[in-house]
N, C-alpha and C. Protein backbone atom coordinates (compact mmCIF):
# COMPACT_ATOMS: atom_id res chain seq x y z
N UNK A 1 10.41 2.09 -5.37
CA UNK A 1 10.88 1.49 -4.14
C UNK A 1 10.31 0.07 -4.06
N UNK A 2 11.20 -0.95 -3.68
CA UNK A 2 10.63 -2.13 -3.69
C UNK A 2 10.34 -2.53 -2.30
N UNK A 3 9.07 -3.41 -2.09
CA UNK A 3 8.91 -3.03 -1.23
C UNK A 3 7.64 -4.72 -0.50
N UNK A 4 7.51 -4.94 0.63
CA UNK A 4 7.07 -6.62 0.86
C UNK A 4 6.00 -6.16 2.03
N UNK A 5 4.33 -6.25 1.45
CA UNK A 5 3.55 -6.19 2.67
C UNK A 5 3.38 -7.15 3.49
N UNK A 6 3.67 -7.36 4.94
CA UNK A 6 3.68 -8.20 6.03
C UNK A 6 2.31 -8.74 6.20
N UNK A 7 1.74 -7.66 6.45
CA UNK A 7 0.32 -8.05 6.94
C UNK A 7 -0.51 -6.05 6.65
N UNK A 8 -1.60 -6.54 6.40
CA UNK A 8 -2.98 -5.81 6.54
C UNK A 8 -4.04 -6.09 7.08
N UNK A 9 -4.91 -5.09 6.87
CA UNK A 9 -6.35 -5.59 6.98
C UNK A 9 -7.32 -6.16 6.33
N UNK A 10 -7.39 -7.51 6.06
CA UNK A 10 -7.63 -8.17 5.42
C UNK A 10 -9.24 -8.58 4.99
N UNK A 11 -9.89 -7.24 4.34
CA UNK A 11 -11.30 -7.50 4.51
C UNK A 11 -12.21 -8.41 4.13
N UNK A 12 -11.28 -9.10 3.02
CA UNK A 12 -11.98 -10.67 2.44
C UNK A 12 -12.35 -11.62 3.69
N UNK A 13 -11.36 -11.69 4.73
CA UNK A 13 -10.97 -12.58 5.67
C UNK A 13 -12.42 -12.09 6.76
N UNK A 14 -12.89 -10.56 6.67
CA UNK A 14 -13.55 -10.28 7.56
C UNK A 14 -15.20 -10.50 7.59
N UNK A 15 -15.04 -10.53 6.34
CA UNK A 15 -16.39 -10.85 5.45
C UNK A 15 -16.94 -12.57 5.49
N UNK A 16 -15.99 -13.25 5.25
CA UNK A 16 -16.00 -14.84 5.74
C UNK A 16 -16.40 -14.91 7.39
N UNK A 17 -15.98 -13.96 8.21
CA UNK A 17 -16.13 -14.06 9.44
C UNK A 17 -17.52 -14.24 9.75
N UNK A 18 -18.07 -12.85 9.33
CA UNK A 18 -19.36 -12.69 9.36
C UNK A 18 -20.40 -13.59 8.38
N UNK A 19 -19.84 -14.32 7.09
CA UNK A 19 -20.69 -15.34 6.89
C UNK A 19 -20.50 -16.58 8.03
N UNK A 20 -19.76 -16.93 8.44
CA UNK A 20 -20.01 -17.43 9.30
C UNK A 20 -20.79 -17.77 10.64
N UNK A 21 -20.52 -16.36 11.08
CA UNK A 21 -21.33 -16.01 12.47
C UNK A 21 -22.22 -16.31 12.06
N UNK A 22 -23.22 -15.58 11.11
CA UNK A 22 -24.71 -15.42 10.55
C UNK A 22 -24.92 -17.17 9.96
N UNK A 23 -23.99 -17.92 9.71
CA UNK A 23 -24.28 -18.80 9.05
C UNK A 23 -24.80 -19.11 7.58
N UNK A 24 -24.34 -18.14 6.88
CA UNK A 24 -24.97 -17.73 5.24
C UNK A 24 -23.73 -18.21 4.27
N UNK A 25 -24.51 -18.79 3.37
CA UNK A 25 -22.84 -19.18 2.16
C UNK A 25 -22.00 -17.59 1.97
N UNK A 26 -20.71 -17.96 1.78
CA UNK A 26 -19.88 -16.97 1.64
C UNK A 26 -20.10 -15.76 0.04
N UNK A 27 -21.06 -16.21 -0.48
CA UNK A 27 -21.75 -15.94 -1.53
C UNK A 27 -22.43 -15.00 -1.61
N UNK A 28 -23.05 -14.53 -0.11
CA UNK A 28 -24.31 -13.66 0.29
C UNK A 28 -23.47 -12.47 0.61
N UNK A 29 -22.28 -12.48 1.23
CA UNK A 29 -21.88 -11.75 1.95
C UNK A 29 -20.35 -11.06 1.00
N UNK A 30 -20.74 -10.06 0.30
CA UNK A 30 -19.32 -9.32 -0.25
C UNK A 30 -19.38 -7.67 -0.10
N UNK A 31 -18.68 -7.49 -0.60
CA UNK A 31 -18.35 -5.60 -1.27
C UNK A 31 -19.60 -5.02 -1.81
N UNK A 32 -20.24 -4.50 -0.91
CA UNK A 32 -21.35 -3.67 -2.26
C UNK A 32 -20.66 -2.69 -2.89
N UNK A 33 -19.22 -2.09 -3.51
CA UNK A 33 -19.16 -1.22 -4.10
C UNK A 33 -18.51 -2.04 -5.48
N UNK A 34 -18.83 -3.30 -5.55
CA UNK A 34 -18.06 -4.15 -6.56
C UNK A 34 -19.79 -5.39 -6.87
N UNK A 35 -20.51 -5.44 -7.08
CA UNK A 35 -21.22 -6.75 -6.84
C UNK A 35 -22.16 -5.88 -7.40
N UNK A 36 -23.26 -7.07 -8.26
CA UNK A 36 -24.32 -6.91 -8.81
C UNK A 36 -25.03 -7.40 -8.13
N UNK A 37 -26.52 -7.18 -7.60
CA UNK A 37 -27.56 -7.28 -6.95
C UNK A 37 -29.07 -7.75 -7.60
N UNK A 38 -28.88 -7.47 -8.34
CA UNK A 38 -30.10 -7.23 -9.23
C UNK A 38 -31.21 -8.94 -8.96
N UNK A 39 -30.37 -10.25 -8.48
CA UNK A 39 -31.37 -11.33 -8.97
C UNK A 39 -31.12 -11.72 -7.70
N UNK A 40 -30.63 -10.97 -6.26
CA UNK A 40 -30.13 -11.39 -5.01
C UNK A 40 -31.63 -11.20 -4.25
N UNK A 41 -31.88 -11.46 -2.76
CA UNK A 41 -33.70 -11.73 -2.63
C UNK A 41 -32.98 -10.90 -0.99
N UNK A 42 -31.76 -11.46 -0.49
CA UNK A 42 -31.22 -10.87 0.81
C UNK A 42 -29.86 -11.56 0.57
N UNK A 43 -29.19 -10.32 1.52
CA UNK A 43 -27.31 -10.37 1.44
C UNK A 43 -26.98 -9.22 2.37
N UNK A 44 -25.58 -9.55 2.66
CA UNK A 44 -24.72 -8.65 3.55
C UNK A 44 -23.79 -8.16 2.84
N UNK A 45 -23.81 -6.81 2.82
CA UNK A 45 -22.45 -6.45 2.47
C UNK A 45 -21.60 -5.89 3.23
N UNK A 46 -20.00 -5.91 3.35
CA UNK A 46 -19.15 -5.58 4.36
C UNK A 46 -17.94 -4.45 3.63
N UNK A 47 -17.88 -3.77 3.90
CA UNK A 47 -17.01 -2.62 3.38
C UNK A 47 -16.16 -1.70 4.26
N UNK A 48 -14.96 -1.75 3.94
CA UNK A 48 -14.29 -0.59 4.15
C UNK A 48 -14.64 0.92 4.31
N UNK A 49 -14.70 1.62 5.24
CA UNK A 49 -14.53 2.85 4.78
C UNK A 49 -14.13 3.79 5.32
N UNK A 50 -13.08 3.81 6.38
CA UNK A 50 -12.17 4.67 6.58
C UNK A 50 -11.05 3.72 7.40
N UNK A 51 -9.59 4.58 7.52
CA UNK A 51 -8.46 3.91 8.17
C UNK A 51 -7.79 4.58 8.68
N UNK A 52 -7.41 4.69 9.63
CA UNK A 52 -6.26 5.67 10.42
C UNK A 52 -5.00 5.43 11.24
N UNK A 53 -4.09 6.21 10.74
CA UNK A 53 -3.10 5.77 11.83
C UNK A 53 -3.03 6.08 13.38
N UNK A 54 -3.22 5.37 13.96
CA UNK A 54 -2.76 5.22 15.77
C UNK A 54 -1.83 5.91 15.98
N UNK A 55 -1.44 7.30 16.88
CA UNK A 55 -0.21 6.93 17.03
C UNK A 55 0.87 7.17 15.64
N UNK A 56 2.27 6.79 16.12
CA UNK A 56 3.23 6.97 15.00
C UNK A 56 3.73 5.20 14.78
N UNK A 57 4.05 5.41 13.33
CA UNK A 57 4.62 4.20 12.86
C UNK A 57 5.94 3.95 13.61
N UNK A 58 6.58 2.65 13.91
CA UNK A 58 8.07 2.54 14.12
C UNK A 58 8.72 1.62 13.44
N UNK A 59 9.94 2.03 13.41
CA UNK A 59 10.67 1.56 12.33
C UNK A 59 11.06 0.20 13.19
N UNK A 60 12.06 -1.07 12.28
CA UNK A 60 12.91 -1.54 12.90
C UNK A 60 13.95 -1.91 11.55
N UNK A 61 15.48 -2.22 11.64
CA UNK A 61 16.24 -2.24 10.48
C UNK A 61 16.97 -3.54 10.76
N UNK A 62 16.64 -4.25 9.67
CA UNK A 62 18.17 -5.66 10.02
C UNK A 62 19.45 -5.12 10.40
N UNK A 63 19.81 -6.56 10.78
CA UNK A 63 21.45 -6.16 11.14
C UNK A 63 22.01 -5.83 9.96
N UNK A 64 21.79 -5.84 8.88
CA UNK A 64 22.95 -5.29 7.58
C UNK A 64 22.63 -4.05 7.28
N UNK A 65 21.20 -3.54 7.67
CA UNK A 65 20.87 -2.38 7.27
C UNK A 65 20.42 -2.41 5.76
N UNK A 66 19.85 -3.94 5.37
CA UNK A 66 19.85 -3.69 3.83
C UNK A 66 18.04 -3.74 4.12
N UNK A 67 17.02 -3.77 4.73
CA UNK A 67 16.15 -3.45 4.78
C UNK A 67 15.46 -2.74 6.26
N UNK A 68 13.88 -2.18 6.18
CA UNK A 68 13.88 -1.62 7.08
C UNK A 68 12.48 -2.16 7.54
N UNK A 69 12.21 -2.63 8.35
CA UNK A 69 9.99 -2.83 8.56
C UNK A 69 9.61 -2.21 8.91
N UNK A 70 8.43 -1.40 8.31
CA UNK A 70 7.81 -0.28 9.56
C UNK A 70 6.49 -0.92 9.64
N UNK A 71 6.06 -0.59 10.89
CA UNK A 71 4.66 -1.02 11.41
C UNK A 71 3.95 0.33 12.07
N UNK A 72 2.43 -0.17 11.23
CA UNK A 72 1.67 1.26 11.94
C UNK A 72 0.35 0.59 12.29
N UNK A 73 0.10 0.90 13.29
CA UNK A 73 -1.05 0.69 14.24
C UNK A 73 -2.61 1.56 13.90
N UNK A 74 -3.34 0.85 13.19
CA UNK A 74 -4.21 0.91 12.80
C UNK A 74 -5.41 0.93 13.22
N UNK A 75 -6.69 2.10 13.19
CA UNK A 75 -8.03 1.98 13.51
C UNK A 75 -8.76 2.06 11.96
N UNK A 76 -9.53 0.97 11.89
CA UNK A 76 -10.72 0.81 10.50
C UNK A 76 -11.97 0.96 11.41
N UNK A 77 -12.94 2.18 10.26
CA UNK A 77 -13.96 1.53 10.61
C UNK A 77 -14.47 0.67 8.98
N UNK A 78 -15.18 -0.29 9.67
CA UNK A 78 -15.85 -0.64 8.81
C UNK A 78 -17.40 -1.20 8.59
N UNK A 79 -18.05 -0.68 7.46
CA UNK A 79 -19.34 -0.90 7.24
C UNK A 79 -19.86 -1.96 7.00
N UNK A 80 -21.21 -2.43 7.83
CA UNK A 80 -21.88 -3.24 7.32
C UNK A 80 -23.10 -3.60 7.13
N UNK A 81 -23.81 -3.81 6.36
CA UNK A 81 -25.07 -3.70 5.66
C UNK A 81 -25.98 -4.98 5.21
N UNK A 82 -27.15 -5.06 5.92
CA UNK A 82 -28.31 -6.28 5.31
C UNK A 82 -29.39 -5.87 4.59
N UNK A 83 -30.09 -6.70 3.65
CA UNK A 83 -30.80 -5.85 2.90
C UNK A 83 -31.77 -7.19 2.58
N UNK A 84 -33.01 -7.09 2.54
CA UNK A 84 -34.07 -7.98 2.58
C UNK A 84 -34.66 -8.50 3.61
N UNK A 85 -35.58 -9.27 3.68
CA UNK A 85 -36.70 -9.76 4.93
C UNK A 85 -35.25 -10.35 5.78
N UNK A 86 -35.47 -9.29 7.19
CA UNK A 86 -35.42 -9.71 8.37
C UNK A 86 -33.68 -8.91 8.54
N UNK A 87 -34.00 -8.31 7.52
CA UNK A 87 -32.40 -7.36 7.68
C UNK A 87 -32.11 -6.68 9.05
N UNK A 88 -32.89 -6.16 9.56
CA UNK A 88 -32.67 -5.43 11.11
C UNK A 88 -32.58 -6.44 12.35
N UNK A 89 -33.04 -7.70 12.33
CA UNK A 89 -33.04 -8.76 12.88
C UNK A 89 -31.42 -9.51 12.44
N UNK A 90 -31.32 -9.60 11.36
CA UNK A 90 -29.91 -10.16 11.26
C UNK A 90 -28.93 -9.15 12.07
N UNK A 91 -28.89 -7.87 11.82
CA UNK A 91 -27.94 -6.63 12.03
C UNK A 91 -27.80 -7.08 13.67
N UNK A 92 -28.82 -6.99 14.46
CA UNK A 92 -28.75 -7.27 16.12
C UNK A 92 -28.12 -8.37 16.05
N UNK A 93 -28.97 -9.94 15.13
CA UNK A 93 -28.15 -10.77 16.13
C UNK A 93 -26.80 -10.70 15.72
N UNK A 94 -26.04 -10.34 14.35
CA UNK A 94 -24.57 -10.30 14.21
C UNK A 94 -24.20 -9.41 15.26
N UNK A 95 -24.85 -8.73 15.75
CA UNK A 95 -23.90 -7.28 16.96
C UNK A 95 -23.46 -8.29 17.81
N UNK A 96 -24.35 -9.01 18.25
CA UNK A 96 -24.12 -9.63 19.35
C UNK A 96 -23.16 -11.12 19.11
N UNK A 97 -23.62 -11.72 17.64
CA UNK A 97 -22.42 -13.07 18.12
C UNK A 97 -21.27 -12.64 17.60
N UNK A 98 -20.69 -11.30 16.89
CA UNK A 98 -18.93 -10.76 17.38
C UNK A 98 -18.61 -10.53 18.31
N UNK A 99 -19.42 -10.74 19.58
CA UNK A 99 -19.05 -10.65 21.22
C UNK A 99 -18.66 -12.40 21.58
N UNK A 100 -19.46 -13.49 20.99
CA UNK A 100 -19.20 -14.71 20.91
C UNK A 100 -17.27 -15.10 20.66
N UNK A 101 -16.86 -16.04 21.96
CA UNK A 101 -15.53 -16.72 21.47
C UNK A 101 -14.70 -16.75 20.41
N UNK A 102 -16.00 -17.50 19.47
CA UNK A 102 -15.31 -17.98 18.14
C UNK A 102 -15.56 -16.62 17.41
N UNK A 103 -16.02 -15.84 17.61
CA UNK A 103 -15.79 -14.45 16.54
C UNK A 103 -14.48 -13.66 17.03
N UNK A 104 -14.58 -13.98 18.13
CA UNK A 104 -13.70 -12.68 18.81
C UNK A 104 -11.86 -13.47 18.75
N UNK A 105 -11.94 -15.10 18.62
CA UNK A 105 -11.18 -15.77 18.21
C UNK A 105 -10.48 -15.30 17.00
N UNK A 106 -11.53 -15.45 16.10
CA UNK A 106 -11.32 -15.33 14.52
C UNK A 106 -10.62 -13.84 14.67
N UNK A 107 -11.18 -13.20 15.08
CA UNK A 107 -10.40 -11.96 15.05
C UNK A 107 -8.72 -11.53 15.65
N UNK A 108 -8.82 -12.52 16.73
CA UNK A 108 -7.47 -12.46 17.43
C UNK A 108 -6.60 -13.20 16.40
N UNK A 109 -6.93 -14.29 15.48
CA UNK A 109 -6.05 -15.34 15.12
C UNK A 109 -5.80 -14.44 13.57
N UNK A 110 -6.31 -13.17 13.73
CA UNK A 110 -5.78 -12.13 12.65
C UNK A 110 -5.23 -11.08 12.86
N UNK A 111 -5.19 -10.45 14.51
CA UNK A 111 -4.14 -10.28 14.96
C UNK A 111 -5.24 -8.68 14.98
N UNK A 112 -6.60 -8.60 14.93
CA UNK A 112 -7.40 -7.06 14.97
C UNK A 112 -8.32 -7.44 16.48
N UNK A 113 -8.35 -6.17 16.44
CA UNK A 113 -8.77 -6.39 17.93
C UNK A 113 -10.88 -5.35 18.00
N UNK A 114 -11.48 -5.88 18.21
CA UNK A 114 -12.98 -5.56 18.04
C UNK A 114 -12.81 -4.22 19.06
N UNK A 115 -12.75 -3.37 18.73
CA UNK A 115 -13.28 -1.95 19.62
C UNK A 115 -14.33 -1.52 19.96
N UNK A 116 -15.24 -1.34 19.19
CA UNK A 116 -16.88 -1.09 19.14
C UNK A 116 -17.57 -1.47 17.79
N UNK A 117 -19.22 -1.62 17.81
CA UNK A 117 -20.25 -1.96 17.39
C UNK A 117 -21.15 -0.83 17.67
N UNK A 118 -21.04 -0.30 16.07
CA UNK A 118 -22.17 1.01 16.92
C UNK A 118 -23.94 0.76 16.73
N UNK A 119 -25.02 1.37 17.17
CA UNK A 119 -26.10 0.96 16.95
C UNK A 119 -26.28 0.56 15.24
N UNK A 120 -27.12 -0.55 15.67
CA UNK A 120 -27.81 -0.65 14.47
C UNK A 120 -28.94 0.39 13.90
N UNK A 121 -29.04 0.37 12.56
CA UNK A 121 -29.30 1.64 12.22
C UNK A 121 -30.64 0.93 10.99
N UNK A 122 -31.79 1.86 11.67
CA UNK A 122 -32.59 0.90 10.07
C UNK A 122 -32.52 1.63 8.70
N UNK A 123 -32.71 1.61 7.48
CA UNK A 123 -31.89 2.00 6.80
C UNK A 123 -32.93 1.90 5.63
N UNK A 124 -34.31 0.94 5.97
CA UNK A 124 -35.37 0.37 4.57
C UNK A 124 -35.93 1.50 4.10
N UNK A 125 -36.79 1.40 2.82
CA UNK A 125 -36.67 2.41 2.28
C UNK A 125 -37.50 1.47 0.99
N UNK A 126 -38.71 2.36 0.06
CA UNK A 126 -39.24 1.88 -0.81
C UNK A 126 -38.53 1.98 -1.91
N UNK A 127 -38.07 0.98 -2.59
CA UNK A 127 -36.98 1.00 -3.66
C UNK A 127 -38.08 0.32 -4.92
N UNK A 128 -38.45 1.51 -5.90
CA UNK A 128 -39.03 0.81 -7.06
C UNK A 128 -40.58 0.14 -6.63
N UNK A 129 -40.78 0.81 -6.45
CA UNK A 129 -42.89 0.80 -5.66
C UNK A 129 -42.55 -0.83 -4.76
N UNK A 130 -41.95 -1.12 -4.31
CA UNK A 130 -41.55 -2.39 -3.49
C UNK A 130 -40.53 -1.94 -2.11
N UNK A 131 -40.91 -2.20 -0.88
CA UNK A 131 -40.37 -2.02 0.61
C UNK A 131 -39.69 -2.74 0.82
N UNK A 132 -37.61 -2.41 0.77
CA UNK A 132 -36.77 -3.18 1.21
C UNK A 132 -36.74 -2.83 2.67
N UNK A 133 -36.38 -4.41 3.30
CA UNK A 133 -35.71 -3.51 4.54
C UNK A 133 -34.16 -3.32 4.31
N UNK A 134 -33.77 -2.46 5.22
CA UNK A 134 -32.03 -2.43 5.45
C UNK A 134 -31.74 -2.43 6.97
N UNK A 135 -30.34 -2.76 6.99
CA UNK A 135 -30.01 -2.69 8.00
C UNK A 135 -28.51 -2.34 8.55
N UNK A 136 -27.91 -1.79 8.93
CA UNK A 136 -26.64 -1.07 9.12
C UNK A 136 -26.53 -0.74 10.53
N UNK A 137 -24.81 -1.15 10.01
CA UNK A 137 -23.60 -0.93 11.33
C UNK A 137 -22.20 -0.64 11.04
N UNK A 138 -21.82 0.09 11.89
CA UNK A 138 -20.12 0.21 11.91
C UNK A 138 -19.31 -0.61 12.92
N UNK A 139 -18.32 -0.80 12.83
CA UNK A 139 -17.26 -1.77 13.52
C UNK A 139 -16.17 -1.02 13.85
N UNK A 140 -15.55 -0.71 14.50
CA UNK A 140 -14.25 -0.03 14.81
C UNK A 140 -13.17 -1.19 15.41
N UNK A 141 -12.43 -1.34 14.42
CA UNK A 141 -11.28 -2.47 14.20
C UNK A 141 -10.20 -1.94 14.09
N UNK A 142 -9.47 -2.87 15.34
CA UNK A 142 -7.64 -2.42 15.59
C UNK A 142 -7.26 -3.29 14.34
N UNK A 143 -5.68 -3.04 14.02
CA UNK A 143 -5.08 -4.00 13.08
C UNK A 143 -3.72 -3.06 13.34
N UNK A 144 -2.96 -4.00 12.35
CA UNK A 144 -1.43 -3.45 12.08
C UNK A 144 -0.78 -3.48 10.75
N UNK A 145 -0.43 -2.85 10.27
CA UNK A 145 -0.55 -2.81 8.69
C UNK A 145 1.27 -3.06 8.57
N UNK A 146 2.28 -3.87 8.37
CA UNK A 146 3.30 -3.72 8.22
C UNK A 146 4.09 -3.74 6.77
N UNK A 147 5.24 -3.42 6.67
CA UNK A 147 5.92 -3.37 5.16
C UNK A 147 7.22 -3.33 5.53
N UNK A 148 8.11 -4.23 4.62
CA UNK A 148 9.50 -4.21 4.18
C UNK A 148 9.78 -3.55 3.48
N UNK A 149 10.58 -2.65 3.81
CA UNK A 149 11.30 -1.96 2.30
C UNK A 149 12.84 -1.80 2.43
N UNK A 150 13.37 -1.65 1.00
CA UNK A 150 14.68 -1.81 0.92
C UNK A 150 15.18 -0.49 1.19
N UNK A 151 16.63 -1.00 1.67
CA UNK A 151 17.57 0.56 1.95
C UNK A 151 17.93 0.86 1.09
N UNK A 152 18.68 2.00 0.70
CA UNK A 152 19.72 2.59 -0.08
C UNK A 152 20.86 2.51 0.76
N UNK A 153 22.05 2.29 -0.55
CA UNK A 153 23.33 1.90 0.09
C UNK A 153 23.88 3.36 -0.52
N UNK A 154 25.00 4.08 0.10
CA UNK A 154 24.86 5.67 -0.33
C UNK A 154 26.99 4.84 -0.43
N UNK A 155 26.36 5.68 -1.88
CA UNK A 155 28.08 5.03 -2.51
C UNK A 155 29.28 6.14 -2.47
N UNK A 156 28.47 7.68 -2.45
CA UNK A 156 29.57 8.32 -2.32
C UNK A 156 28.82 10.15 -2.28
N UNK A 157 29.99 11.02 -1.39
CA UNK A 157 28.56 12.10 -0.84
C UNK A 157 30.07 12.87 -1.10
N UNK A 158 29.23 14.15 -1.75
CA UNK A 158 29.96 15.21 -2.39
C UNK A 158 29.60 16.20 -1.52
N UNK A 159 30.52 17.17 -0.67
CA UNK A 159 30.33 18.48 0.32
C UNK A 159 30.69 19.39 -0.90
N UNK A 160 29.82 20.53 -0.82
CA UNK A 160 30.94 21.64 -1.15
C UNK A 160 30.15 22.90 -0.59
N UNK A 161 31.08 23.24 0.63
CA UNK A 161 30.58 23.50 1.59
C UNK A 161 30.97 25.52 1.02
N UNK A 162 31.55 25.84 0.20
CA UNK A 162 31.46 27.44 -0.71
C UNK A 162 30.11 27.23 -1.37
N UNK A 163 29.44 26.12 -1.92
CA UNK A 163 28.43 26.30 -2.39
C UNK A 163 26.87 26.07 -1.76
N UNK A 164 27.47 25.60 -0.42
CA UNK A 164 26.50 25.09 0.45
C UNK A 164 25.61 23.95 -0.15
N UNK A 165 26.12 22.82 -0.59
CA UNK A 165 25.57 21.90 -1.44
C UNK A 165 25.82 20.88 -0.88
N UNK A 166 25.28 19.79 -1.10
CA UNK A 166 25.28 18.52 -0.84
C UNK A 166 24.88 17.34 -1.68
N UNK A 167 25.78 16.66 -2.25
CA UNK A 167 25.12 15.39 -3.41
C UNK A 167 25.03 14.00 -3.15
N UNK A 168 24.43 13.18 -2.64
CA UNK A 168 24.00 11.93 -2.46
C UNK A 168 24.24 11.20 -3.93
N UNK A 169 24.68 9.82 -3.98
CA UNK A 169 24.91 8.93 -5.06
C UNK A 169 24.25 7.71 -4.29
N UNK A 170 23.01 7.07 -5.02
CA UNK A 170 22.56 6.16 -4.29
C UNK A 170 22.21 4.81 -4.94
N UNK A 171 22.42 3.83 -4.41
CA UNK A 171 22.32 2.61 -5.45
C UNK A 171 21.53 1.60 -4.26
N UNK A 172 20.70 0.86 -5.01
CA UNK A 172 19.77 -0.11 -4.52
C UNK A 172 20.35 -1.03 -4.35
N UNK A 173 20.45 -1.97 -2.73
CA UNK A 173 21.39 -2.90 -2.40
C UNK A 173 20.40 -3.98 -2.71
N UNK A 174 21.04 -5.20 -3.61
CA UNK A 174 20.06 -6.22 -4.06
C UNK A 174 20.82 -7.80 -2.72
């Protein structure tokens, strides 16, 4: 099925957010399930990890009927994590400047809407005879995930109603 994503949730975009707020090069702040750590001293990582649909998707169809958009209303949560001197200190003050204008901006001008910030959570832990700190939070983020997809144009439909059958012939309208 061919098919055109509108918009998602765009977690690259969300991750820049938060280097921002914090004020840290965009460098510090990625995916810990993708990124090497090993020569890093402190960093944020921001992750995905669950998504749900709202509610039911709805359709809408052009006037030719040669495609269809559906949009589904979306709750993410998503994770986020500091790790080195002053990690539980960063975790608070980010809780608090995604309540700030320009965060809550950034977020509107992506079209997700901030739901909750759950406690920060300390998380340190002696890693390798040496005391990291950590620091952790979840985010519960609206969004809207949309997609184009093409119709089928139905070229010709066989009854045979002694056999109780039905045959569809279907061809992809380009």
């Amino acid at each position: 099925m061919a098919t055109t994503t509108l918009s998602q949730f765009n977690i690259a975009k969300l991750r820049q957010i938060v280097a921002t707020a914090l004020s840290l090069p965009d460098e510090l702040v990625f995916s810990g399930r993708k990124h090497q750590v090993d020569k890093l001293n402190a960093f944020v990582t921001v992750d995905l990890t669950t998504s749900q649909e709202i509610g039911t998707s709805r359709r809408e169809f052009d006037g030719d009927n040669e495609t269809e958009t559906i949009y589904t209303a979306c709750q993410s949560l998503v994770s986020i994590s500091a790790y080195g001197e002053n990690a539980i200190a960063l975790m608070l003050k980010l809780r608090t400047l995604l309540q700030s204008s320009s965060c809550l901006d950034a977020f509107r001008a992506e079209n997700w809407g901030l739901l909750s910030c759950s406690d920060v959570r300390n998380l340190s832990a002696t890693v390798a005879y040496d005391y990291e700190e950590r620091g952790q939070m979840d985010l519960t983020i609206t969004h809207e995930h949309s997609v184009i997809a093409l119709l089928f144009r139905t070229q010709a439909v066989d009854i045979h109603p002694n056999y109780q059958s039905i045959s569809i012939n279907k061809e992809t309208k380009r």
